[in-house]
PDB file of N, CA and C in Angstrom:
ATOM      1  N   UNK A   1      54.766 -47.664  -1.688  1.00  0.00           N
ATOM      2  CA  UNK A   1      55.817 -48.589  -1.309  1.00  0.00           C
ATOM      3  C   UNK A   1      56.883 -48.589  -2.401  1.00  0.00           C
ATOM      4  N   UNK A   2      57.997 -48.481  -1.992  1.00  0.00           N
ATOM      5  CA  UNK A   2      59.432 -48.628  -2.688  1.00  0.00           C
ATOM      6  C   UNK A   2      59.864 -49.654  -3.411  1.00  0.00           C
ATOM      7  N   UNK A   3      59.758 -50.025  -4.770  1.00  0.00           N
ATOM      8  CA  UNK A   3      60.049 -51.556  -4.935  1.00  0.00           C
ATOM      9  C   UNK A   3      61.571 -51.682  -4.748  1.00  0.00           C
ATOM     10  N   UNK A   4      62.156 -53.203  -4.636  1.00  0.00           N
ATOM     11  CA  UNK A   4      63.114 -53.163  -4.294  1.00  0.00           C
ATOM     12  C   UNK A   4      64.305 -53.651  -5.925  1.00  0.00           C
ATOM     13  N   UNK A   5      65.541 -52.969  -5.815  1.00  0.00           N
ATOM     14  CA  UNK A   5      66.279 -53.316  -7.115  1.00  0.00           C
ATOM     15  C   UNK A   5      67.498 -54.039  -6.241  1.00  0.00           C
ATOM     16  N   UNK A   6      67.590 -55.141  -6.755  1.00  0.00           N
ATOM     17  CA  UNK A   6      68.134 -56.160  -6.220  1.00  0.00           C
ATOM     18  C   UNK A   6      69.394 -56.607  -7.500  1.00  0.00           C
ATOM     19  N   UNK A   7      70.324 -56.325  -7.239  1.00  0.00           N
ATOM     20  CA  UNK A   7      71.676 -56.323  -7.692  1.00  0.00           C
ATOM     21  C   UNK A   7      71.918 -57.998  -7.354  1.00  0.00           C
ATOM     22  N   UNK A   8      72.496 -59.049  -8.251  1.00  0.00           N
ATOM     23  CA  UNK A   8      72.445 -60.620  -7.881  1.00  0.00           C
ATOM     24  C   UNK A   8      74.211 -60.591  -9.070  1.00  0.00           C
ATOM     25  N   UNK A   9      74.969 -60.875  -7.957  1.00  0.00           N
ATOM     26  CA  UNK A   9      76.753 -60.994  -8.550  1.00  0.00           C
ATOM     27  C   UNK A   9      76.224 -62.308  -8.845  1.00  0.00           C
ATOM     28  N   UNK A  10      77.538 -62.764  -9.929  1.00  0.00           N
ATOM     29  CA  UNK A  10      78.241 -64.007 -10.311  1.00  0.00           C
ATOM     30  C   UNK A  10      78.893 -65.145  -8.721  1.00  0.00           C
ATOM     31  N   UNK A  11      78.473 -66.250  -8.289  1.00  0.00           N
ATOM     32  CA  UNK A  11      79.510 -66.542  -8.028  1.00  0.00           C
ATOM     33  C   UNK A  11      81.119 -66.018  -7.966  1.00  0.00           C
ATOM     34  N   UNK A  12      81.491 -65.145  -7.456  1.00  0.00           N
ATOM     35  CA  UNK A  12      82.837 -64.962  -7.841  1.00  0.00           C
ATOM     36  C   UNK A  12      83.754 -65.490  -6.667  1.00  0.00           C
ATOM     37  N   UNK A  13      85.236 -65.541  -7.096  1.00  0.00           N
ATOM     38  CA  UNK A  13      85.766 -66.184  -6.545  1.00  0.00           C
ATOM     39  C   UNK A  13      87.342 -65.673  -6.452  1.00  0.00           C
ATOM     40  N   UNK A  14      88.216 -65.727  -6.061  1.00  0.00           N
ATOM     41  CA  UNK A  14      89.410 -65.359  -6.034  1.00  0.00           C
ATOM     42  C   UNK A  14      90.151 -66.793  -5.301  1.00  0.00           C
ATOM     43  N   UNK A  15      91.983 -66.799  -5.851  1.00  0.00           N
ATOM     44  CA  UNK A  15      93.094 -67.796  -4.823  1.00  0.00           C
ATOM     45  C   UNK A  15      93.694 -66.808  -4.044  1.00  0.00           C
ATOM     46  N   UNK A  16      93.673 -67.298  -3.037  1.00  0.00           N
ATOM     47  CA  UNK A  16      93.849 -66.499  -1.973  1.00  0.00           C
ATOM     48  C   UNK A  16      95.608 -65.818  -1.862  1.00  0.00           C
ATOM     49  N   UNK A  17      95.429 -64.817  -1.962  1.00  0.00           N
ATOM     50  CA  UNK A  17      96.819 -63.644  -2.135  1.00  0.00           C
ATOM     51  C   UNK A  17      96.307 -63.064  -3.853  1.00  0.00           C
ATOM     52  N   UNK A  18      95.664 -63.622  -3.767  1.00  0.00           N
ATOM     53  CA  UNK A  18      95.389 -62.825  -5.675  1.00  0.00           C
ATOM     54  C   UNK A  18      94.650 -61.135  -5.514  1.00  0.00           C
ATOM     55  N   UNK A  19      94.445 -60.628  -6.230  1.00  0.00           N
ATOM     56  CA  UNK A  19      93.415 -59.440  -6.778  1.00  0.00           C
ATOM     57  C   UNK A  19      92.409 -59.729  -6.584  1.00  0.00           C
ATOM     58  N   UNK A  20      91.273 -58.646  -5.948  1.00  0.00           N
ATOM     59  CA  UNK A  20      89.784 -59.511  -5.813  1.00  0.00           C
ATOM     60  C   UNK A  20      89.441 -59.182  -7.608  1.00  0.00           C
ATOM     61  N   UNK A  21      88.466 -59.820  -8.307  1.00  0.00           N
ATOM     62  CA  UNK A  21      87.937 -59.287  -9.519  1.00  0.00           C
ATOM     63  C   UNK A  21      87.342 -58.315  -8.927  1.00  0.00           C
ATOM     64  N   UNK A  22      86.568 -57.631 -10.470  1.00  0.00           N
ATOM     65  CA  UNK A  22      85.182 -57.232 -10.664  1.00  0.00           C
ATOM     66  C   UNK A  22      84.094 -57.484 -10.352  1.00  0.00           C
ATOM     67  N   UNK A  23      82.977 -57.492  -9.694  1.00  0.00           N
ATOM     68  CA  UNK A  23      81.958 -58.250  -9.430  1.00  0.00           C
ATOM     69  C   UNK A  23      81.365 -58.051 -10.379  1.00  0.00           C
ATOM     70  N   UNK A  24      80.500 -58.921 -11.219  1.00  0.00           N
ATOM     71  CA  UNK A  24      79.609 -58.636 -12.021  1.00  0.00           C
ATOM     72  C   UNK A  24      78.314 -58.657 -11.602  1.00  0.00           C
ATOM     73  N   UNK A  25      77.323 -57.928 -12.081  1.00  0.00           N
ATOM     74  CA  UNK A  25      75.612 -58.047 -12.004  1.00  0.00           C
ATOM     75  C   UNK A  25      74.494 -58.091 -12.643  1.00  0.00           C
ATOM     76  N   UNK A  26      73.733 -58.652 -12.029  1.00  0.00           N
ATOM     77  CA  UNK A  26      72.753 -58.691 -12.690  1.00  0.00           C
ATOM     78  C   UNK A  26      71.334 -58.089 -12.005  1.00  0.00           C
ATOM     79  N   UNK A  27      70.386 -56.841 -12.443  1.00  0.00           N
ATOM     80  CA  UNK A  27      69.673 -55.955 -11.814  1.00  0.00           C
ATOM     81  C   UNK A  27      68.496 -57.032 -11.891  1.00  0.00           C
ATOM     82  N   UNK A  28      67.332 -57.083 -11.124  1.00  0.00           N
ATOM     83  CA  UNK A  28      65.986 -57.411 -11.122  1.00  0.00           C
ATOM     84  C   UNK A  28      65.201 -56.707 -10.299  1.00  0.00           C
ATOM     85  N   UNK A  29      63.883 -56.733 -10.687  1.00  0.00           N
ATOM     86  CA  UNK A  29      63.224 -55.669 -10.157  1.00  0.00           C
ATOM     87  C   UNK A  29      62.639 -54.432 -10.397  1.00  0.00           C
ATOM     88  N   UNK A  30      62.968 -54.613 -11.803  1.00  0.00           N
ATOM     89  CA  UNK A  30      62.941 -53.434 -12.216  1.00  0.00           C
ATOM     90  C   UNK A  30      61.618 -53.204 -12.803  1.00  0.00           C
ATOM     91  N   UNK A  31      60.468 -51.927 -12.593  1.00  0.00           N
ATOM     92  CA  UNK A  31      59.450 -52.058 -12.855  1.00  0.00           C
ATOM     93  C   UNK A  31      59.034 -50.578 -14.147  1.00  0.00           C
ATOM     94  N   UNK A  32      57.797 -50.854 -14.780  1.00  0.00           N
ATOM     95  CA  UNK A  32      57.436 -49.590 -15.749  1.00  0.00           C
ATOM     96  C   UNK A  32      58.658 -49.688 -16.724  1.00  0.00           C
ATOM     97  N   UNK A  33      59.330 -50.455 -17.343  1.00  0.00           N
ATOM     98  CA  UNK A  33      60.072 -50.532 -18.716  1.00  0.00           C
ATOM     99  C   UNK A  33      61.469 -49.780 -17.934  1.00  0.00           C
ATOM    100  N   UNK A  34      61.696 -49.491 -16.659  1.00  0.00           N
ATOM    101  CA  UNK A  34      63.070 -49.150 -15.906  1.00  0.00           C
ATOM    102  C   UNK A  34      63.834 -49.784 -16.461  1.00  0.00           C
ATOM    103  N   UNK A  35      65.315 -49.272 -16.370  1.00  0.00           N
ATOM    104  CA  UNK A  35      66.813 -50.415 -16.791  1.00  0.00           C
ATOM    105  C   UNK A  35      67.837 -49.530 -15.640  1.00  0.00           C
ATOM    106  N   UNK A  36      68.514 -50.536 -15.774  1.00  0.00           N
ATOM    107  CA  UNK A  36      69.793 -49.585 -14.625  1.00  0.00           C
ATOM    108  C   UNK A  36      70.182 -48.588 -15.177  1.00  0.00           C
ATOM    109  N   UNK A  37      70.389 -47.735 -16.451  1.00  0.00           N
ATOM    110  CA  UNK A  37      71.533 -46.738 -16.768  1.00  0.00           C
ATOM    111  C   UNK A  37      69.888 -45.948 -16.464  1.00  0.00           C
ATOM    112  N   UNK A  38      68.364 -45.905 -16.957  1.00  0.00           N
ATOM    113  CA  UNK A  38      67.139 -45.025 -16.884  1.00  0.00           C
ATOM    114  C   UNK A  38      67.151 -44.641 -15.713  1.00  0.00           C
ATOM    115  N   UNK A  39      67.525 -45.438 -14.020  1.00  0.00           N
ATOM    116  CA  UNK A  39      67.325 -44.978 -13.210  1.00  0.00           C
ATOM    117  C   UNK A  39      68.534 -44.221 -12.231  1.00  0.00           C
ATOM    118  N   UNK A  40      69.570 -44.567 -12.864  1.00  0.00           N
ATOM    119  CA  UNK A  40      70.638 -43.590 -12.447  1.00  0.00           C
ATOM    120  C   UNK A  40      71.653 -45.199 -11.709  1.00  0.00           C
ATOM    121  N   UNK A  41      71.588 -46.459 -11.904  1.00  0.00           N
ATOM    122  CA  UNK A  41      72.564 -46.847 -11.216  1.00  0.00           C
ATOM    123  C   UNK A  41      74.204 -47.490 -11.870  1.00  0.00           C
ATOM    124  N   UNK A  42      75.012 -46.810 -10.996  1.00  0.00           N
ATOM    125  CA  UNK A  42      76.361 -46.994 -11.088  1.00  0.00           C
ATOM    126  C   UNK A  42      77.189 -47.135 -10.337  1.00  0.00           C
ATOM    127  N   UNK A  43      78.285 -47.993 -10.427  1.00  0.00           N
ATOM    128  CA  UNK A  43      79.374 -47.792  -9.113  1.00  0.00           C
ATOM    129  C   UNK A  43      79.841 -49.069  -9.449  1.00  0.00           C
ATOM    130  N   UNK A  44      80.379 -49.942  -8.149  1.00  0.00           N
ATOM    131  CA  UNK A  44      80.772 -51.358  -7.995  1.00  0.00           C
ATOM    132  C   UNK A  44      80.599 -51.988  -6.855  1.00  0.00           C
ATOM    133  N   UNK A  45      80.213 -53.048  -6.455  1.00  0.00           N
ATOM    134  CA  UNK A  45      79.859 -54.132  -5.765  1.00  0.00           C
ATOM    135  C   UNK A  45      80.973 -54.098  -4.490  1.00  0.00           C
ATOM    136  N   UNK A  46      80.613 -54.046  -3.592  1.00  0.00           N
ATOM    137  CA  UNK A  46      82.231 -54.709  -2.916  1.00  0.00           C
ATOM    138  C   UNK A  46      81.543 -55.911  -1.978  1.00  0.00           C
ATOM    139  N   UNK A  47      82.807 -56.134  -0.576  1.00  0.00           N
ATOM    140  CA  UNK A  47      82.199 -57.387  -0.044  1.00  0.00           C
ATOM    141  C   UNK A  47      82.993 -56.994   1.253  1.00  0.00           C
ATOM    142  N   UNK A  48      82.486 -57.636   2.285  1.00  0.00           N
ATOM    143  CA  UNK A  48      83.093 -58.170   3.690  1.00  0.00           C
ATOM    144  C   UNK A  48      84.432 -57.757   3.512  1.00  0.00           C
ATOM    145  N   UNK A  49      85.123 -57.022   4.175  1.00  0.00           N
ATOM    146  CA  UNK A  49      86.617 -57.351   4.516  1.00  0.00           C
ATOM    147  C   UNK A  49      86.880 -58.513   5.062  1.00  0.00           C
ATOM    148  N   UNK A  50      88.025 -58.809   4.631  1.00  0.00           N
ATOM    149  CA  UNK A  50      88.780 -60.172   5.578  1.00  0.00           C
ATOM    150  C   UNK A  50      89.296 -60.610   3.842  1.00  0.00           C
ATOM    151  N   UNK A  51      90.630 -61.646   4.199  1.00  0.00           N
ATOM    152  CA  UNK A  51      91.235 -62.190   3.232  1.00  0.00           C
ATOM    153  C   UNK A  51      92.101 -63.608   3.745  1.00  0.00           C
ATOM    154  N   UNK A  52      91.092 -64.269   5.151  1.00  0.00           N
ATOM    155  CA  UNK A  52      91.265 -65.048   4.876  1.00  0.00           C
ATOM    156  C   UNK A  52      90.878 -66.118   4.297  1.00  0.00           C
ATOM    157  N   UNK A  53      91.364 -67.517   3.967  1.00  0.00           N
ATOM    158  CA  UNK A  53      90.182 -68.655   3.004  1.00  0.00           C
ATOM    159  C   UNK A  53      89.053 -68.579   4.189  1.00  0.00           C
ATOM    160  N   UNK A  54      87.957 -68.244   2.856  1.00  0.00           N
ATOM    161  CA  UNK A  54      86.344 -68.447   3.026  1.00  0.00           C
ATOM    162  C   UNK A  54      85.499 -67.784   2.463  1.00  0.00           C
ATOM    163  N   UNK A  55      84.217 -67.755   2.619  1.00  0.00           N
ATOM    164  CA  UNK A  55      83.109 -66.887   2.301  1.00  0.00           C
ATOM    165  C   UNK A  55      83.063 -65.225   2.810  1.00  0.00           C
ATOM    166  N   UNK A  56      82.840 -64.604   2.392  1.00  0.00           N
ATOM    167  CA  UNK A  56      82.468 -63.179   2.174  1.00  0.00           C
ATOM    168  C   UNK A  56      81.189 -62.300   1.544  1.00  0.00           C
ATOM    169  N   UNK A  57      80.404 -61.922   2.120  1.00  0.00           N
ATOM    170  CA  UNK A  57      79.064 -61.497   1.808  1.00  0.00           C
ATOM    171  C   UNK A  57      79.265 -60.069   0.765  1.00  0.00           C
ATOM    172  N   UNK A  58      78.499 -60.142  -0.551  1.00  0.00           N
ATOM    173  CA  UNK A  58      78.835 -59.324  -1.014  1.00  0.00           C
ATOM    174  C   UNK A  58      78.216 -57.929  -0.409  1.00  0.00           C
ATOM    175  N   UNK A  59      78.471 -56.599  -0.463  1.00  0.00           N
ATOM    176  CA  UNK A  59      78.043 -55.190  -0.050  1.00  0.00           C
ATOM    177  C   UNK A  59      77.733 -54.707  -1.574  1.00  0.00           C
ATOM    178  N   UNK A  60      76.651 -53.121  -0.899  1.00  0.00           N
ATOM    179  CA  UNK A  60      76.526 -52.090  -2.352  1.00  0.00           C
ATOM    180  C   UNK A  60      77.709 -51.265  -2.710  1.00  0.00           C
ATOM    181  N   UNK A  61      79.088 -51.740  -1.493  1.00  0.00           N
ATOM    182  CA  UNK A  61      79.798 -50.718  -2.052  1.00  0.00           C
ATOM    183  C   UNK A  61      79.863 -49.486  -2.739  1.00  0.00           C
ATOM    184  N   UNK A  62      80.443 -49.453  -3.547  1.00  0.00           N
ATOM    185  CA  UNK A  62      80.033 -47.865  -4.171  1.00  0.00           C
ATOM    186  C   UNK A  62      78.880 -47.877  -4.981  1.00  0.00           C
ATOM    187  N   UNK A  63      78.088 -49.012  -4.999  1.00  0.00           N
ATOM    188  CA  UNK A  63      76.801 -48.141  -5.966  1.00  0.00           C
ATOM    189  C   UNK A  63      75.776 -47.229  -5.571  1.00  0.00           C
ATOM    190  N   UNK A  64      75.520 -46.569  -6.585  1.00  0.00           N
ATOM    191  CA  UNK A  64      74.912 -45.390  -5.967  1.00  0.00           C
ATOM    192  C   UNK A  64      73.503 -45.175  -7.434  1.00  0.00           C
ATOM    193  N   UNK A  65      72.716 -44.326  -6.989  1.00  0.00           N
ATOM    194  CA  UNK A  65      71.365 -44.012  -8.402  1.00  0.00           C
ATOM    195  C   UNK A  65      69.927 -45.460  -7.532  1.00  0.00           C
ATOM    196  N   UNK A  66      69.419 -45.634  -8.171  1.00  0.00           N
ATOM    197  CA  UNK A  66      68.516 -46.598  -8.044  1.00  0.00           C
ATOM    198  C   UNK A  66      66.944 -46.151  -8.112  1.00  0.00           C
ATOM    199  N   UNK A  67      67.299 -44.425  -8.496  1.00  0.00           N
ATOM    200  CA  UNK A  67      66.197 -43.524  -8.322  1.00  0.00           C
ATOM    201  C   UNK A  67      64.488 -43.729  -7.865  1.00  0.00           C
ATOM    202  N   UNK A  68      63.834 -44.224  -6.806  1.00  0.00           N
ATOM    203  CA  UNK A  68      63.153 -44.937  -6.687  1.00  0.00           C
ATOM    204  C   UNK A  68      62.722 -46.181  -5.779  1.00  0.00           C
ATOM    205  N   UNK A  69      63.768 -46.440  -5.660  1.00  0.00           N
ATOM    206  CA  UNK A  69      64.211 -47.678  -5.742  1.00  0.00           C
ATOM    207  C   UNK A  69      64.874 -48.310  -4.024  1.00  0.00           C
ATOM    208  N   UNK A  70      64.492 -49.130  -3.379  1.00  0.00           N
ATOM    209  CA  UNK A  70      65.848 -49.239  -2.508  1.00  0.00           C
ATOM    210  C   UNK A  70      66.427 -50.566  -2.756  1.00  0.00           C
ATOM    211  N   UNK A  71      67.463 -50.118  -3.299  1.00  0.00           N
ATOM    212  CA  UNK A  71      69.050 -51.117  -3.273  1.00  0.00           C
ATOM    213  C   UNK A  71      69.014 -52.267  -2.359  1.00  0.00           C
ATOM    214  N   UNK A  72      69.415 -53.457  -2.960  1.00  0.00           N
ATOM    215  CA  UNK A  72      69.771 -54.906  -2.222  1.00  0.00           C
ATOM    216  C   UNK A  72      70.680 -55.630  -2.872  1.00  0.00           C
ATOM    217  N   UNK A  73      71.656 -56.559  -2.399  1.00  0.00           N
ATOM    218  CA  UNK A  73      72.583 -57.080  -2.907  1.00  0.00           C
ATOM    219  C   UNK A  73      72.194 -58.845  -2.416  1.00  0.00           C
ATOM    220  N   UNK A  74      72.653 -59.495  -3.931  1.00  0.00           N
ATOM    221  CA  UNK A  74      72.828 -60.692  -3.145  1.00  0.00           C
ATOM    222  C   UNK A  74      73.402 -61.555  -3.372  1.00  0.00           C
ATOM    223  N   UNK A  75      74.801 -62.179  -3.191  1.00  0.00           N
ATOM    224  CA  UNK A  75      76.075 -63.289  -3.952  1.00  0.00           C
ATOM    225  C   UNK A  75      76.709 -63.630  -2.590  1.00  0.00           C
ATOM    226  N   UNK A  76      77.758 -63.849  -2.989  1.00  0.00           N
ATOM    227  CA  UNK A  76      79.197 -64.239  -1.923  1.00  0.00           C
ATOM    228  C   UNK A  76      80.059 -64.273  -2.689  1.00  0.00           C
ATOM    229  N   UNK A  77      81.389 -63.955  -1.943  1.00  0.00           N
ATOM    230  CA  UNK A  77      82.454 -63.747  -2.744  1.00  0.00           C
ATOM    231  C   UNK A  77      83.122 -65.036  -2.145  1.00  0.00           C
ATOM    232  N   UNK A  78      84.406 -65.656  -2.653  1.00  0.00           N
ATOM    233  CA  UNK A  78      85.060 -66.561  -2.097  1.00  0.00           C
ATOM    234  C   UNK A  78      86.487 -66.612  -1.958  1.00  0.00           C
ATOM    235  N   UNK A  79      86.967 -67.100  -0.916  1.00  0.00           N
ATOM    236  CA  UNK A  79      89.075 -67.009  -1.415  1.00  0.00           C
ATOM    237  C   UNK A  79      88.729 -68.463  -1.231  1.00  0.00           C
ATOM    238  N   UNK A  80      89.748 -68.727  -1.774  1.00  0.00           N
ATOM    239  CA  UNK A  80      90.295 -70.686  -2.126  1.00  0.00           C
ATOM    240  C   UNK A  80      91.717 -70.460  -1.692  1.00  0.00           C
ATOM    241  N   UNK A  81      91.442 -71.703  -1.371  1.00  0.00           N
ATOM    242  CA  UNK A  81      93.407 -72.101  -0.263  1.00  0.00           C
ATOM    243  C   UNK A  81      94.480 -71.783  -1.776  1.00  0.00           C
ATOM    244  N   UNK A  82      95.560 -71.432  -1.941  1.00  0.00           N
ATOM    245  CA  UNK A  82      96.215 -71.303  -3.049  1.00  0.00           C
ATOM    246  C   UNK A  82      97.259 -73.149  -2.856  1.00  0.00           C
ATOM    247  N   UNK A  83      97.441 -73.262  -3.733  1.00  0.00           N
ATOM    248  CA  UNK A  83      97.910 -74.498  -4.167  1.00  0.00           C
ATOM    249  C   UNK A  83      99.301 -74.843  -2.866  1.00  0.00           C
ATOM    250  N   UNK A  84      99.907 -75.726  -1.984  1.00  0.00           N
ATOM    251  CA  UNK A  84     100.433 -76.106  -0.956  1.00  0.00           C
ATOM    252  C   UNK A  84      99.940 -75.399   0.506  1.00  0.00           C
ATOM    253  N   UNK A  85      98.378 -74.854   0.313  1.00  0.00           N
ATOM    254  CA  UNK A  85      98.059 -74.317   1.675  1.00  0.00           C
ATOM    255  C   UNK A  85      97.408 -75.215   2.079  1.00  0.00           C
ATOM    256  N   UNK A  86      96.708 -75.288   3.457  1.00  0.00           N
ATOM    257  CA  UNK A  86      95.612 -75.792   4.227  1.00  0.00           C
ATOM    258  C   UNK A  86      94.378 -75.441   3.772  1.00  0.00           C
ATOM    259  N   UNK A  87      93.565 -76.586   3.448  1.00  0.00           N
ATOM    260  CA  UNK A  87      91.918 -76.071   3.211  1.00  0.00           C
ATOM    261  C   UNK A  87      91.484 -75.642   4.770  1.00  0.00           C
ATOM    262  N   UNK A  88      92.286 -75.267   5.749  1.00  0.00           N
ATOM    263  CA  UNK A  88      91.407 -74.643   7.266  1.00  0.00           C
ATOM    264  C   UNK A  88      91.571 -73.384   7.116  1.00  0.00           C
ATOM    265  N   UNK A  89      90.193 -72.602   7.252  1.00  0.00           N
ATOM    266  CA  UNK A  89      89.778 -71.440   7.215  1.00  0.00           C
ATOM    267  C   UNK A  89      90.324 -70.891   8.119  1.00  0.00           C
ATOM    268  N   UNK A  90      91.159 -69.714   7.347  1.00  0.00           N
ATOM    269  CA  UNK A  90      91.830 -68.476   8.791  1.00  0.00           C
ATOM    270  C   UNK A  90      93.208 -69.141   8.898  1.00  0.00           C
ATOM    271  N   UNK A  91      93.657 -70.156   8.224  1.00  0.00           N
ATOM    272  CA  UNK A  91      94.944 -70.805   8.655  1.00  0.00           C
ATOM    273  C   UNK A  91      95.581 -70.544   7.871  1.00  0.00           C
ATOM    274  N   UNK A  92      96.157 -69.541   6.849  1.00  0.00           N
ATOM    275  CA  UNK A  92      96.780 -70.165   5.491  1.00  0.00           C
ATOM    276  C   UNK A  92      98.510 -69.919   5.827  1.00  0.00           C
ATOM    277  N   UNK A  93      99.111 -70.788   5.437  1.00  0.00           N
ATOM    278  CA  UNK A  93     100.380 -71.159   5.315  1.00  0.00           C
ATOM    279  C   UNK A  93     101.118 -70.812   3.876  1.00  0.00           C
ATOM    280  N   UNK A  94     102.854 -70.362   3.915  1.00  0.00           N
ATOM    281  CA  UNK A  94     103.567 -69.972   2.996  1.00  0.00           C
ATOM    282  C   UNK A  94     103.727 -71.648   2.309  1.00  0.00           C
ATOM    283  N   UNK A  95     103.078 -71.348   0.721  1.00  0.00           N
ATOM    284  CA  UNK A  95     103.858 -72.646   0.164  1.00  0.00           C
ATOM    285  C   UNK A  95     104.988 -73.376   0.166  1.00  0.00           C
ATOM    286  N   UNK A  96     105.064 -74.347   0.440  1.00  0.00           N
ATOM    287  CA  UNK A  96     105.760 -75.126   1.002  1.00  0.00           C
ATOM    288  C   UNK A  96     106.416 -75.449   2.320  1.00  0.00           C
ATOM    289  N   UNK A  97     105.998 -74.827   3.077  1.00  0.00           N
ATOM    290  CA  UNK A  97     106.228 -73.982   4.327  1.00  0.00           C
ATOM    291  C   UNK A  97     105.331 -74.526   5.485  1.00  0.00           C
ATOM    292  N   UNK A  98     105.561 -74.288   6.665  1.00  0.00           N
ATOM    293  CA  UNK A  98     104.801 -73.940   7.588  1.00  0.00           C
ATOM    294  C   UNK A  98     104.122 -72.897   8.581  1.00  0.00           C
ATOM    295  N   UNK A  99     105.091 -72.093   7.737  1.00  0.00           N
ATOM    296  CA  UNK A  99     104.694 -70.413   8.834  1.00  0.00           C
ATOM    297  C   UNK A  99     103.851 -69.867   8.498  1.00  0.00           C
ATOM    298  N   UNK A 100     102.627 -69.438   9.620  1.00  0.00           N
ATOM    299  CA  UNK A 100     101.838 -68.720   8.684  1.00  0.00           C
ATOM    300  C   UNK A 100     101.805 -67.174   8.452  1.00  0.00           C
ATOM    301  N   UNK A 101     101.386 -67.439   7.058  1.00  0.00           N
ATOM    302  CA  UNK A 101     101.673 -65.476   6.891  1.00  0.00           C
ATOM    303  C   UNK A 101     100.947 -64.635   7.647  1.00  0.00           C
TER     304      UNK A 101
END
């Protein structure tokens, strides 16, 4: 049986129209004195498309290696209303404004 290496992001978060970050991680799972660079893993995290305010499930995106291993991810990513929008999800409005983009 395959143990599983389970990749666990930060909370992360973005205001909505911004840059997504970096996801950061943290590996567990790892068995016999393993570490992520011993078993080959590298890449970056991604998540759900969509950009409007809400939750987003993170993906393995580009990681790749795990030699052994099968890969699992587990966080959420978030957008936040940017400052004069609507906290309603899928609604967001031009600051100060009413139109939506």
């Amino acid at each position: 049986v395959q143990p599983t290496l389970t990749l666990t992001s930060n909370e992360a978060s973005k205001t909505y129209g911004a840059d997504d970050p970096d996801f950061q991680w943290i590996a567990s799972g790892l068995v016999d004195g393993d570490t992520a660079g011993s078993v080959g893993l590298m890449g970056h995290l991604g998540r759900v498309n969509g950009e409007a305010v809400g939750s987003y499930a993170l993906t393995l995106g580009s990681m790749a290696g795990g030699r052994g291993y099968a890969l699992a991810v587990h966080g959420d990513f978030t957008i936040v209303a940017a400052s004069g929008m609507p906290d309603v999800p899928g609604q967001p409005q031009a600051p100060g404004g009413t139109d939506t983009l």
